[in-house]
Protein backbone atom coordinates (compact mmCIF):
# COMPACT_ATOMS: atom_id res chain seq x y z
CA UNK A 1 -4.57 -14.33 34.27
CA UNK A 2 -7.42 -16.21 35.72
CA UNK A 3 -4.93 -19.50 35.63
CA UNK A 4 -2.64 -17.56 37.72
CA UNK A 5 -4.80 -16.57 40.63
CA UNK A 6 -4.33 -12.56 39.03
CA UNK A 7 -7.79 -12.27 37.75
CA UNK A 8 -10.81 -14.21 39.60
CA UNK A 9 -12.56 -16.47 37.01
CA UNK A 10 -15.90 -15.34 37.86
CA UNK A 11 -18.86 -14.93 35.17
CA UNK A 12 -17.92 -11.55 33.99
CA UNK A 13 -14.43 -12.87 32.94
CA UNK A 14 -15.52 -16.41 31.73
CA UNK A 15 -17.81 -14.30 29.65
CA UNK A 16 -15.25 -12.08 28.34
CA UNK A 17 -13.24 -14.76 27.18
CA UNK A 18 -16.02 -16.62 25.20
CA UNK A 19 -16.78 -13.62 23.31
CA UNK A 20 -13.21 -13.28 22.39
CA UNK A 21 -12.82 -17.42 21.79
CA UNK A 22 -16.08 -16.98 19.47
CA UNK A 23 -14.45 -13.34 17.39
CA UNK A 24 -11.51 -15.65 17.07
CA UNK A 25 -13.44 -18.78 15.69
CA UNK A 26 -14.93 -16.08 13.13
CA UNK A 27 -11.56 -14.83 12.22
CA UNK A 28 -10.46 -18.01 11.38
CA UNK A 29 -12.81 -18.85 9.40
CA UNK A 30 -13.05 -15.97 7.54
CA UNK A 31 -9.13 -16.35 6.93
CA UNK A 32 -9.57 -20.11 5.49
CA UNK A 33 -12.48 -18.77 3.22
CA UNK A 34 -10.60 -16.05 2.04
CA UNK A 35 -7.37 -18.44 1.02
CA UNK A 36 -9.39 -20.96 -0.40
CA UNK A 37 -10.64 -18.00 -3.23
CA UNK A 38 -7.58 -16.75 -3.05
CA UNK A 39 -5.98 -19.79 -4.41
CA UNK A 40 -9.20 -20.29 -6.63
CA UNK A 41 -10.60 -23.54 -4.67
CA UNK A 42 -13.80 -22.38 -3.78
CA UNK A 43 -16.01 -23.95 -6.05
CA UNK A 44 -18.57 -21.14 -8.05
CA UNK A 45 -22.29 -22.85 -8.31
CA UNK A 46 -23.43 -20.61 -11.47
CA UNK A 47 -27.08 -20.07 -12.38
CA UNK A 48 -29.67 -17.43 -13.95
CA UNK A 49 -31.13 -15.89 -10.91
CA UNK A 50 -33.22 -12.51 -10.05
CA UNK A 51 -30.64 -9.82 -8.60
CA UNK A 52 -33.93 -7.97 -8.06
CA UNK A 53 -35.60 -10.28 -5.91
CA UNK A 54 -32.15 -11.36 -4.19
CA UNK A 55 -31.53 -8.06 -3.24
CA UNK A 56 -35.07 -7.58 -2.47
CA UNK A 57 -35.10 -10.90 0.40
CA UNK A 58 -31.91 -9.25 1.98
CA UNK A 59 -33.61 -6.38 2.54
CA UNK A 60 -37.09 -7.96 4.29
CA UNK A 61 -34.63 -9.87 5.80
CA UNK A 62 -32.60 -7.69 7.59
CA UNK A 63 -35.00 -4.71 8.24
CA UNK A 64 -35.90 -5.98 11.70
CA UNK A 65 -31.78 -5.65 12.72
CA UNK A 66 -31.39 -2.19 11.42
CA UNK A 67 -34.57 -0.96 12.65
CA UNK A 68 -33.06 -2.36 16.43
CA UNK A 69 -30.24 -0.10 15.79
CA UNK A 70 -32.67 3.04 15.05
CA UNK A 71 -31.82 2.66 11.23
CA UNK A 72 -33.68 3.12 8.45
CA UNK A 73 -32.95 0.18 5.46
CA UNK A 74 -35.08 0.95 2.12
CA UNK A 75 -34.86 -1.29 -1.08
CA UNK A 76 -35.02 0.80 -4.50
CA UNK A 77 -35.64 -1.25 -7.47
CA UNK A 78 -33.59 1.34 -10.42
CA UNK A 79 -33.52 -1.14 -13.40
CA UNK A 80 -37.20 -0.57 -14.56
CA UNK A 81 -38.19 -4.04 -14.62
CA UNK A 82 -39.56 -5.96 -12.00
CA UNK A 83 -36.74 -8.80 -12.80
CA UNK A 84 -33.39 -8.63 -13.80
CA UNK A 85 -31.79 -11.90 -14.40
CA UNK A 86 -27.39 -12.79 -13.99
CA UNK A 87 -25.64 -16.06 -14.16
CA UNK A 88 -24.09 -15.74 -10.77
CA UNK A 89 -23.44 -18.44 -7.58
CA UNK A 90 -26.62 -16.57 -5.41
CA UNK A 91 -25.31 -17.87 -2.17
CA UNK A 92 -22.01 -15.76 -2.55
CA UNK A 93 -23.44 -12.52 -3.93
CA UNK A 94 -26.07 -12.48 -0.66
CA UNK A 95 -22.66 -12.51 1.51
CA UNK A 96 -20.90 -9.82 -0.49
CA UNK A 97 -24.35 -8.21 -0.15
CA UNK A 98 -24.51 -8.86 3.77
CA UNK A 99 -21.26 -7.91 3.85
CA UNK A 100 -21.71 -4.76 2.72
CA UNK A 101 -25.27 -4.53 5.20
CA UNK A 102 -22.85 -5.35 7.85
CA UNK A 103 -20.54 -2.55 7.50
CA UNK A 104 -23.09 0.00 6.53
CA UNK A 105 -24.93 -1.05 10.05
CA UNK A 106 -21.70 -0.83 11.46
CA UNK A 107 -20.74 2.44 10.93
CA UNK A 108 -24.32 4.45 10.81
CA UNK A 109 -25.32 6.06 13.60
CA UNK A 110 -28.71 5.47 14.92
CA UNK A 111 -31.42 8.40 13.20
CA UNK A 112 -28.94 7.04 9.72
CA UNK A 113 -30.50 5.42 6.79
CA UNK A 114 -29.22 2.91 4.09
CA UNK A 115 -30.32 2.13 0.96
CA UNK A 116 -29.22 -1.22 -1.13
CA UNK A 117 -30.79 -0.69 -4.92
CA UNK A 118 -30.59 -2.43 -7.73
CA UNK A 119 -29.75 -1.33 -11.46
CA UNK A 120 -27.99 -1.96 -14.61
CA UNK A 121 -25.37 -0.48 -16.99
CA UNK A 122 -25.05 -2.14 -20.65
CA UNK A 123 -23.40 -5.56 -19.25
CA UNK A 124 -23.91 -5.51 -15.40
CA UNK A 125 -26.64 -5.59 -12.52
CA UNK A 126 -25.60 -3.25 -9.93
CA UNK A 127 -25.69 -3.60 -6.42
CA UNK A 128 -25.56 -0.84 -4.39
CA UNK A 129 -25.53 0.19 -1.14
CA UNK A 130 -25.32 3.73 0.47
CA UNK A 131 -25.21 4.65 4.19
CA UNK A 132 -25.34 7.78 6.05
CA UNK A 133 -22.74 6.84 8.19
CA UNK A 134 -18.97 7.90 9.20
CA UNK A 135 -17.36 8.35 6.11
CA UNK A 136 -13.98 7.53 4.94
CA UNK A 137 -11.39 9.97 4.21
CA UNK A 138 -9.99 9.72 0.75
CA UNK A 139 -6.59 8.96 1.12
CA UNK A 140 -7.88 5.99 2.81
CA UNK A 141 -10.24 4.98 -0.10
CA UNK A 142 -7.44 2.72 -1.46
CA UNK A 143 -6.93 0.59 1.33
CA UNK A 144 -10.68 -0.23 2.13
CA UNK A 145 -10.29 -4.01 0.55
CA UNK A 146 -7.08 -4.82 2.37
CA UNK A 147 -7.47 -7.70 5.07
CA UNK A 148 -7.45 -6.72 8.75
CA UNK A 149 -7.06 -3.14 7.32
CA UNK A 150 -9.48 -0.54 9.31
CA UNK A 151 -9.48 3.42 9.53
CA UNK A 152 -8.81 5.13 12.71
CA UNK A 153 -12.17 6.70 13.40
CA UNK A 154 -13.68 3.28 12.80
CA UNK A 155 -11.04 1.60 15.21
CA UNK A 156 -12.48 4.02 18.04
CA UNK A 157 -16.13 2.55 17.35
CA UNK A 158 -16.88 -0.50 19.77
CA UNK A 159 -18.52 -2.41 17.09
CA UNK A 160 -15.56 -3.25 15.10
CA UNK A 161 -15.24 -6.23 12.92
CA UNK A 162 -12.59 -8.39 11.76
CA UNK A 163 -11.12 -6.47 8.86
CA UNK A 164 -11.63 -8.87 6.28
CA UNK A 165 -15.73 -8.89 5.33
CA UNK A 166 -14.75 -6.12 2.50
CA UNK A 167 -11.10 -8.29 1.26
CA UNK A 168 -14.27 -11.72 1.40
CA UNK A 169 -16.54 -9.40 -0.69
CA UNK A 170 -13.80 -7.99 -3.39
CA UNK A 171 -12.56 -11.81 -4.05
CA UNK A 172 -16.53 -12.66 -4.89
CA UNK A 173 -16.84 -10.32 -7.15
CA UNK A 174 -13.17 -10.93 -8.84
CA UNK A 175 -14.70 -14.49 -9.05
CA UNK A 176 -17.17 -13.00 -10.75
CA UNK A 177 -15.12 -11.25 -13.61
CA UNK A 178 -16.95 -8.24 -12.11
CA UNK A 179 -15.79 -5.17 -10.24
CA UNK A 180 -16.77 -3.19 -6.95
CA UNK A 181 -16.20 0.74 -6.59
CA UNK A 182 -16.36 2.92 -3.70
CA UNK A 183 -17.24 6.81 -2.77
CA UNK A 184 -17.04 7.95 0.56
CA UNK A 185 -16.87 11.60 2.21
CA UNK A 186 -16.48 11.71 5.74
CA UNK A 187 -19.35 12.42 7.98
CA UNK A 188 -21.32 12.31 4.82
CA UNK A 189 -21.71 8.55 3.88
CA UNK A 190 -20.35 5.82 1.69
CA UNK A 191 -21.55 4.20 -1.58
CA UNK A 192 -20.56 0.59 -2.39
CA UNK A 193 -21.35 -1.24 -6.13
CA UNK A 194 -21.27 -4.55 -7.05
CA UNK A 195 -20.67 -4.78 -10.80
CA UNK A 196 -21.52 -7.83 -12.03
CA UNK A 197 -21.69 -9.41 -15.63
CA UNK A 198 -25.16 -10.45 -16.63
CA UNK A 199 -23.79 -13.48 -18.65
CA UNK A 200 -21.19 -15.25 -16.81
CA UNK A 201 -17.35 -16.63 -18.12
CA UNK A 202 -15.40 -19.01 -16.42
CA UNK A 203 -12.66 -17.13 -15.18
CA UNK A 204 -9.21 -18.15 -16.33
CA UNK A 205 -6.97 -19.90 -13.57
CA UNK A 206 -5.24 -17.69 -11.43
């Protein structure tokens, strides 16, 4: 439009289309990550590390953003121990983690809280994190990990992301023989768990 004399490339407009170049940029990248674990060529960099302290670091990390966005963001330690040690690639589980932050953030209202704790079942540390926020309706529960999917309450909100940060997140875990669940009730909140084996095996090829 600008090109074509309809729309005057002033600052406002130039500024408009770098947001949309750099959303773009993200998309695509997000799109090559996800193929690349898709088609089981993203390397996994295994180790023992402390989910408590991981999770722990997010949170520090990211209390400043939330609190920006008149959010609340609490870390609850629910394993007992001040440690709890996985074999897992760290630097993937903080962006499934982040992920999860992101969306929570997202779709919280300001005067919400969220909570990302820590436990553990027989064979997995669980991450977990739990907003106050929109909600998803049930029949929609299903769809949640589909790429570019998004409900239609969340497509009204102005923050929307890309639609693929919770299809990124599943394909960690799955690289992770491990699982993630979901509860949601709208205008209520939703739960996300990472389920993750404490003792890691290399994954069979896909």
């Amino acid at each position: 439009a600008m090109q074509d004399g309809v729309m005057p490339a002033d600052q406002d407009n130039l500024a408009n289309v770098a947001v949309e170049v750099r959303r773009l940029s993200r998309l695509v990248d997000a799109m090559l990550r996800l193929s690349r674990m898709e088609n089981g060529k993203t390397p996994l960099h295994i180790e023992k590390c402390d989910v408590v302290a991981l999770a722990n670091d997010l949170v520090t990390v990211h209390s400043q953003l939330f609190q920006d966005n008149g959010i609340e963001l609490t870390f609850q330690n629910a394993t007992g121990h001040h440690h709890l040690s996985a074999e897992i690639d760290p630097d993937l589980i903080r962006e499934a983690t982040v992920n999860l932050l992101s969306n929570a953030m997202r779709y919280t209202s300001e005067g919400g809280y969220v909570w990302v704790r820590v436990g553990r079942d027989r064979r997995n540390a669980l991450i977990t994190v739990q907003d106050t926020g929109m909600g998803i309706a049930k029949e929609d529960i299903p769809r949640v990990f589909s790429r570019f999917w998004r409900s239609d309450a969340s497509r009204e909100r102005a923050a929307g992301g890309l639609g693929v940060g919770l299809s990124l997140t599943k394909e960690i875990i799955d690289l992770h023989n491990g699982t993630i669940s979901v509860d949601s009730e709208e205008g209520v909140g939703t739960t996300f768990t990472l389920h993750l084996p404490l003792t890691h095996r290399k994954q069979k090829q896909r």
